[in-house]
N, C-alpha and C. Protein backbone atom coordinates (compact mmCIF):
# COMPACT_ATOMS: atom_id res chain seq x y z
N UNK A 1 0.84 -1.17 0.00
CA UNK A 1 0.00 0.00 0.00
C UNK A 1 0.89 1.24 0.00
N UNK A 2 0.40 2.31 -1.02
CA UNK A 2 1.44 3.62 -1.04
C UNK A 2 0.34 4.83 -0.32
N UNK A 3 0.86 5.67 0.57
CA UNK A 3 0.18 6.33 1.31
C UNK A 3 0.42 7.65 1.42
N UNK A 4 0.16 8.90 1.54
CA UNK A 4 1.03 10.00 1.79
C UNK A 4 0.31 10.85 3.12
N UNK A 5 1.01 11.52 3.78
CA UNK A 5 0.30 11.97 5.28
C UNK A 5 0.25 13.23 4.39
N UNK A 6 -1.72 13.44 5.05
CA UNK A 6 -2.10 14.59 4.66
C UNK A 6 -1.99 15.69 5.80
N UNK A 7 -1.85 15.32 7.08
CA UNK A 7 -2.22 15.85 8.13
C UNK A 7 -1.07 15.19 9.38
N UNK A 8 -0.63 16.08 10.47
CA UNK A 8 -0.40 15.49 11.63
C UNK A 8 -0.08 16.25 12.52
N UNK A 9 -0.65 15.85 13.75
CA UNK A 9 -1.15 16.98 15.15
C UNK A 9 -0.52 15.87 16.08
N UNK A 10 0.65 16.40 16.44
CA UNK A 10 1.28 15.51 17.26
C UNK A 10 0.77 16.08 18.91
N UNK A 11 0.14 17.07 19.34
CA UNK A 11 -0.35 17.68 20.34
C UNK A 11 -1.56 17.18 20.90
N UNK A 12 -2.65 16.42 19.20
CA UNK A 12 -3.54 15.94 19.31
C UNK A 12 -3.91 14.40 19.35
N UNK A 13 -2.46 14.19 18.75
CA UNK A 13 -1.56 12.59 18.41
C UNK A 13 -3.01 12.13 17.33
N UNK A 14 -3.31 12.93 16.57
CA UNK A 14 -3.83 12.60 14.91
C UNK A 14 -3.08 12.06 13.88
N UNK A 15 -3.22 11.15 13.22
CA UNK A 15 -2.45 11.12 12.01
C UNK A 15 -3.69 10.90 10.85
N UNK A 16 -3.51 11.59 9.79
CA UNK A 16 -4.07 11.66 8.34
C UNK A 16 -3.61 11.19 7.33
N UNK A 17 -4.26 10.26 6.31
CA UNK A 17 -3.42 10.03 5.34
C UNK A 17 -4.58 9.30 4.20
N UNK A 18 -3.72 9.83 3.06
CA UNK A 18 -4.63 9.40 1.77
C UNK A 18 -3.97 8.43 1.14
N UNK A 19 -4.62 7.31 0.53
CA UNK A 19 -4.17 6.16 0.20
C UNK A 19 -3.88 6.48 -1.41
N UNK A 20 -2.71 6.07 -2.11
CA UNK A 20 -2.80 6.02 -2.98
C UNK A 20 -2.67 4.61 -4.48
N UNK A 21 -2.05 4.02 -3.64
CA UNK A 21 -2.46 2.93 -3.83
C UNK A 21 -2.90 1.57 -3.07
N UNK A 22 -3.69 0.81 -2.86
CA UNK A 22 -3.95 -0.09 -1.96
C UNK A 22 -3.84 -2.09 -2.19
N UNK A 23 -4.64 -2.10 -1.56
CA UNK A 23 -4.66 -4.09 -1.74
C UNK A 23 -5.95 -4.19 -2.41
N UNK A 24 -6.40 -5.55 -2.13
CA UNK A 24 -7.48 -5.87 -3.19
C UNK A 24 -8.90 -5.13 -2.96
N UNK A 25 -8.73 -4.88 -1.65
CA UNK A 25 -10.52 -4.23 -0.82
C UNK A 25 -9.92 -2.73 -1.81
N UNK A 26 -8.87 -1.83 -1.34
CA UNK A 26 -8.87 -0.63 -1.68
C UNK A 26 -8.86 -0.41 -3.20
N UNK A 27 -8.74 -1.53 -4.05
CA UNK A 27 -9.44 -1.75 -5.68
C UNK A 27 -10.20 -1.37 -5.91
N UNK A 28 -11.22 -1.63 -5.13
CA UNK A 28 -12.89 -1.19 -5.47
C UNK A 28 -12.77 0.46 -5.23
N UNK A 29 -12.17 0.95 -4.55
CA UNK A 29 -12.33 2.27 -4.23
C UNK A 29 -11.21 3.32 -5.12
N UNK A 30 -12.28 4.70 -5.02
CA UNK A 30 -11.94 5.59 -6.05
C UNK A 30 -11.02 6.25 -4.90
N UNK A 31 -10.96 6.93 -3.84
CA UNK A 31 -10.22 7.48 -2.76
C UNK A 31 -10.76 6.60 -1.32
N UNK A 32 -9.86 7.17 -0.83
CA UNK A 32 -9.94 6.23 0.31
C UNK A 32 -8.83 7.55 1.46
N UNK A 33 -9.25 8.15 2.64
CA UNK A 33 -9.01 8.63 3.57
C UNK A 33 -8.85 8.31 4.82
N UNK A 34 -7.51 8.03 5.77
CA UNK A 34 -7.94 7.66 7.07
C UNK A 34 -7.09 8.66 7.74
N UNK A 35 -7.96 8.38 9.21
CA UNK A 35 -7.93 9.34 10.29
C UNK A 35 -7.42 8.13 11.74
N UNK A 36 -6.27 8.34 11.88
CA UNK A 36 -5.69 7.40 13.30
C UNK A 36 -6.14 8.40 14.19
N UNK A 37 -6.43 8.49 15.45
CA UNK A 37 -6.42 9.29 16.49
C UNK A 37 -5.80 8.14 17.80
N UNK A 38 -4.73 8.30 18.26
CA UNK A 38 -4.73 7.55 20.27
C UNK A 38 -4.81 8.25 21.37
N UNK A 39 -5.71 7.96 21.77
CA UNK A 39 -6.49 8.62 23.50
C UNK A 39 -5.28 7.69 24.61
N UNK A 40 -5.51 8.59 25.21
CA UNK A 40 -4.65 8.05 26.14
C UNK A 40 -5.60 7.63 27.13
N UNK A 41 -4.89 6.11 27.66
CA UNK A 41 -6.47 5.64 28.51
C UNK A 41 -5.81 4.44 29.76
N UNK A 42 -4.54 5.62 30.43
CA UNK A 42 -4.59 4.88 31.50
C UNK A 42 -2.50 5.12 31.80
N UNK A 43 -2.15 4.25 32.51
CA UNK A 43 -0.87 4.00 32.48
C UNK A 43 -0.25 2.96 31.42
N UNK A 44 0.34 3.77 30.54
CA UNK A 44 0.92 3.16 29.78
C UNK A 44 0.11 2.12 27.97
N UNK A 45 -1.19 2.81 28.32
CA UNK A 45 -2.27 2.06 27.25
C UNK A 45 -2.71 2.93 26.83
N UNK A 46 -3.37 2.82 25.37
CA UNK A 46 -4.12 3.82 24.67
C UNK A 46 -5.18 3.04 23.78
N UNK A 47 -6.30 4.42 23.69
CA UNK A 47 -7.30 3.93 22.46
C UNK A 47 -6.96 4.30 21.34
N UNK A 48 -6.89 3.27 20.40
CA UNK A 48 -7.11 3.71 18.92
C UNK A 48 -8.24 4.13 18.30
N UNK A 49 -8.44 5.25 18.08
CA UNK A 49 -9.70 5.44 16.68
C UNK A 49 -9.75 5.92 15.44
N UNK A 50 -10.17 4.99 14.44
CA UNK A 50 -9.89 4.76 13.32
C UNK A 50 -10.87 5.40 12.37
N UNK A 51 -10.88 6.18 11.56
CA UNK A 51 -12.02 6.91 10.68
C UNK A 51 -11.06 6.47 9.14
N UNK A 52 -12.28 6.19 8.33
CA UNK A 52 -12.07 5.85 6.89
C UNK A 52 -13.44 6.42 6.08
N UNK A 53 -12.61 7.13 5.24
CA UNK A 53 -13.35 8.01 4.49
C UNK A 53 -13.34 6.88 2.70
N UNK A 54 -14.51 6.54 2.06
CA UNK A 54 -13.82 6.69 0.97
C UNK A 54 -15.14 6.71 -0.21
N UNK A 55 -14.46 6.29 -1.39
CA UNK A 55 -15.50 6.46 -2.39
C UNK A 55 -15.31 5.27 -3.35
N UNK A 56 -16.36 4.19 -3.38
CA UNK A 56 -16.35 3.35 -4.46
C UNK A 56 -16.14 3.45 -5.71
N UNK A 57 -15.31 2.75 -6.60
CA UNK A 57 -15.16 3.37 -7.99
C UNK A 57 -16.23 3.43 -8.89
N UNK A 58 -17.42 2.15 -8.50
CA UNK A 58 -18.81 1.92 -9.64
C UNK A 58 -19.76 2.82 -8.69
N UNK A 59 -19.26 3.55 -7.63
CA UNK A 59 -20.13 4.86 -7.09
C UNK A 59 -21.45 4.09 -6.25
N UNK A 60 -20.97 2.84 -5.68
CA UNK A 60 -21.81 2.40 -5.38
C UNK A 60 -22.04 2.82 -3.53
N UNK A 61 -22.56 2.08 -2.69
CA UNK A 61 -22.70 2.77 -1.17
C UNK A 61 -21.86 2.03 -0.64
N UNK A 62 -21.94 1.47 0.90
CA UNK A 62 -20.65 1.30 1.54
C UNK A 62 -20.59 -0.26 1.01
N UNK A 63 -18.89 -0.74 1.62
CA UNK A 63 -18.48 -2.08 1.20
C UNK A 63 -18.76 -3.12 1.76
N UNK A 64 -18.75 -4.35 1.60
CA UNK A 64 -19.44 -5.13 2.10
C UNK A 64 -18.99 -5.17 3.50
N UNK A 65 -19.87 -5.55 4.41
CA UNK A 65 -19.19 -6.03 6.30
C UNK A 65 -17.60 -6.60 5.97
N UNK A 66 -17.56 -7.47 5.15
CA UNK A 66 -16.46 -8.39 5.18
C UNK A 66 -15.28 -7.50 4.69
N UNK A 67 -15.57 -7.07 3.63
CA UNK A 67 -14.67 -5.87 2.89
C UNK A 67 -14.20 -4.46 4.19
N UNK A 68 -15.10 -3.93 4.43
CA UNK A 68 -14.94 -3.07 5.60
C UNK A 68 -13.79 -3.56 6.82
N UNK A 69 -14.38 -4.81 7.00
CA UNK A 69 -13.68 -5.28 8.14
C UNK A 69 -12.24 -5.10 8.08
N UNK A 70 -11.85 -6.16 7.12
CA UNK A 70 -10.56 -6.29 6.21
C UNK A 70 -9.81 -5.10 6.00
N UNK A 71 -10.33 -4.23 5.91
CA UNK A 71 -9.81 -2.70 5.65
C UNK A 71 -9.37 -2.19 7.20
N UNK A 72 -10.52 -2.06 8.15
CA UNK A 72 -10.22 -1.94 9.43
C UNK A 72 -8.99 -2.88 9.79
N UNK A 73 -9.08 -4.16 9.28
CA UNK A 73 -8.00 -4.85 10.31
C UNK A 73 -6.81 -4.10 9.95
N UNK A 74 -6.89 -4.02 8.69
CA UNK A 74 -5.21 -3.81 8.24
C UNK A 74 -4.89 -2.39 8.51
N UNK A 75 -5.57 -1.54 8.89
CA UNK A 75 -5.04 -0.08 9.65
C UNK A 75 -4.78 -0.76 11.08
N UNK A 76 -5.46 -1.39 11.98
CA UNK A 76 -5.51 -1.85 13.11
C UNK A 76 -3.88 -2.85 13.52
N UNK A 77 -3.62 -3.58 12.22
CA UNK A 77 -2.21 -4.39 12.06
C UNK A 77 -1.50 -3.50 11.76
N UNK A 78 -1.41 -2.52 11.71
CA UNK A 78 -0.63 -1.60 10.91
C UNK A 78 -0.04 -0.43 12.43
N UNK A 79 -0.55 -0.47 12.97
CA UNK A 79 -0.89 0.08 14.39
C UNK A 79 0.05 -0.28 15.12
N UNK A 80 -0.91 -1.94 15.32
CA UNK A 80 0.21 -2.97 16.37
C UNK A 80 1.63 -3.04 15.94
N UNK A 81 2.16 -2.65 14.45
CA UNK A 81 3.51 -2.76 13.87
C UNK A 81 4.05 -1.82 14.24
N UNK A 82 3.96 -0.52 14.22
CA UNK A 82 4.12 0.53 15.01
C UNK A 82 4.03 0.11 16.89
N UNK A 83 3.56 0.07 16.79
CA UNK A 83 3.66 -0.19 18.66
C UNK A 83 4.78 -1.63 18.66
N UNK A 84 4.36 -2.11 18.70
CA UNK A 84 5.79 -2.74 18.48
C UNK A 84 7.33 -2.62 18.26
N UNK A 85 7.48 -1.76 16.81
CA UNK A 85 8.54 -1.12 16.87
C UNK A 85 9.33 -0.03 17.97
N UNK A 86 7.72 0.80 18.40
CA UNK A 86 8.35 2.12 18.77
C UNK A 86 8.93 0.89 20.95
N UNK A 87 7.79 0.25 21.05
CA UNK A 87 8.41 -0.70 22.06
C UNK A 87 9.96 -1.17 21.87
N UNK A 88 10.35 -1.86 21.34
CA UNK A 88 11.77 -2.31 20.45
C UNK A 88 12.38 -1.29 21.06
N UNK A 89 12.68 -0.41 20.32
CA UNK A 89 13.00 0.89 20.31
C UNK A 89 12.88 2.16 20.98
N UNK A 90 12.94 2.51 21.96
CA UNK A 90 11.88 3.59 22.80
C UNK A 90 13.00 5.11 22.71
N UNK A 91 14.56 4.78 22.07
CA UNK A 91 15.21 6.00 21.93
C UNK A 91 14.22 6.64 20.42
N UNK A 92 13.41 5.80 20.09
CA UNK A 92 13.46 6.53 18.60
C UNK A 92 11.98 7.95 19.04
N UNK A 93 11.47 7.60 19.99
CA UNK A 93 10.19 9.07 20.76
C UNK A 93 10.84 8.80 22.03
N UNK A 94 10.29 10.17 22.36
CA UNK A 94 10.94 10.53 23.81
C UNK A 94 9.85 12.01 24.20
């Protein structure tokens, strides 16, 4: 997947970004927009919330449950790879 950050509020810990190219779900779609936000929700844990903006290419309404899902997971895996790393690693934020 090729992506470019449209947006980022590190104050608000937002990240934005428009997809430009994707996997097989983001095929069907003409644009595709997401919105990371992490709440902070405790010692040492956070919420993720995930907003996806997009537009079918045959202009049709939203994607199937299964399709949706699939899309969610892989921002959601995409997350945990990041947390992971920045764990690994903790000189790389401070």
């Amino acid at each position: 997947m090729k992506s470019r950050v449209v947006a980022r509020d590190n104050a608000a810990r937002v990240f934005k970004t428009e997809v430009l190219e994707g996997d097989k779900v983001s095929g069907q779609l003409n644009s595709q927009a997401v919105e990371m936000k992490l709440e902070a929700a405790g010692d040492g844990a956070c919420v993720a919330k995930l907003r996806v903006e997009y537009e079918r290419l045959d202009g049709g309404g939203a994607l199937s449950a299964e399709d949706e899902a699939a899309l969610a997971a892989g921002y959601l895996d995409l997350l945990k790879m990041v947390e992971a790393y920045l764990v690994a690693h903790p000189a790389e934020y401070a």
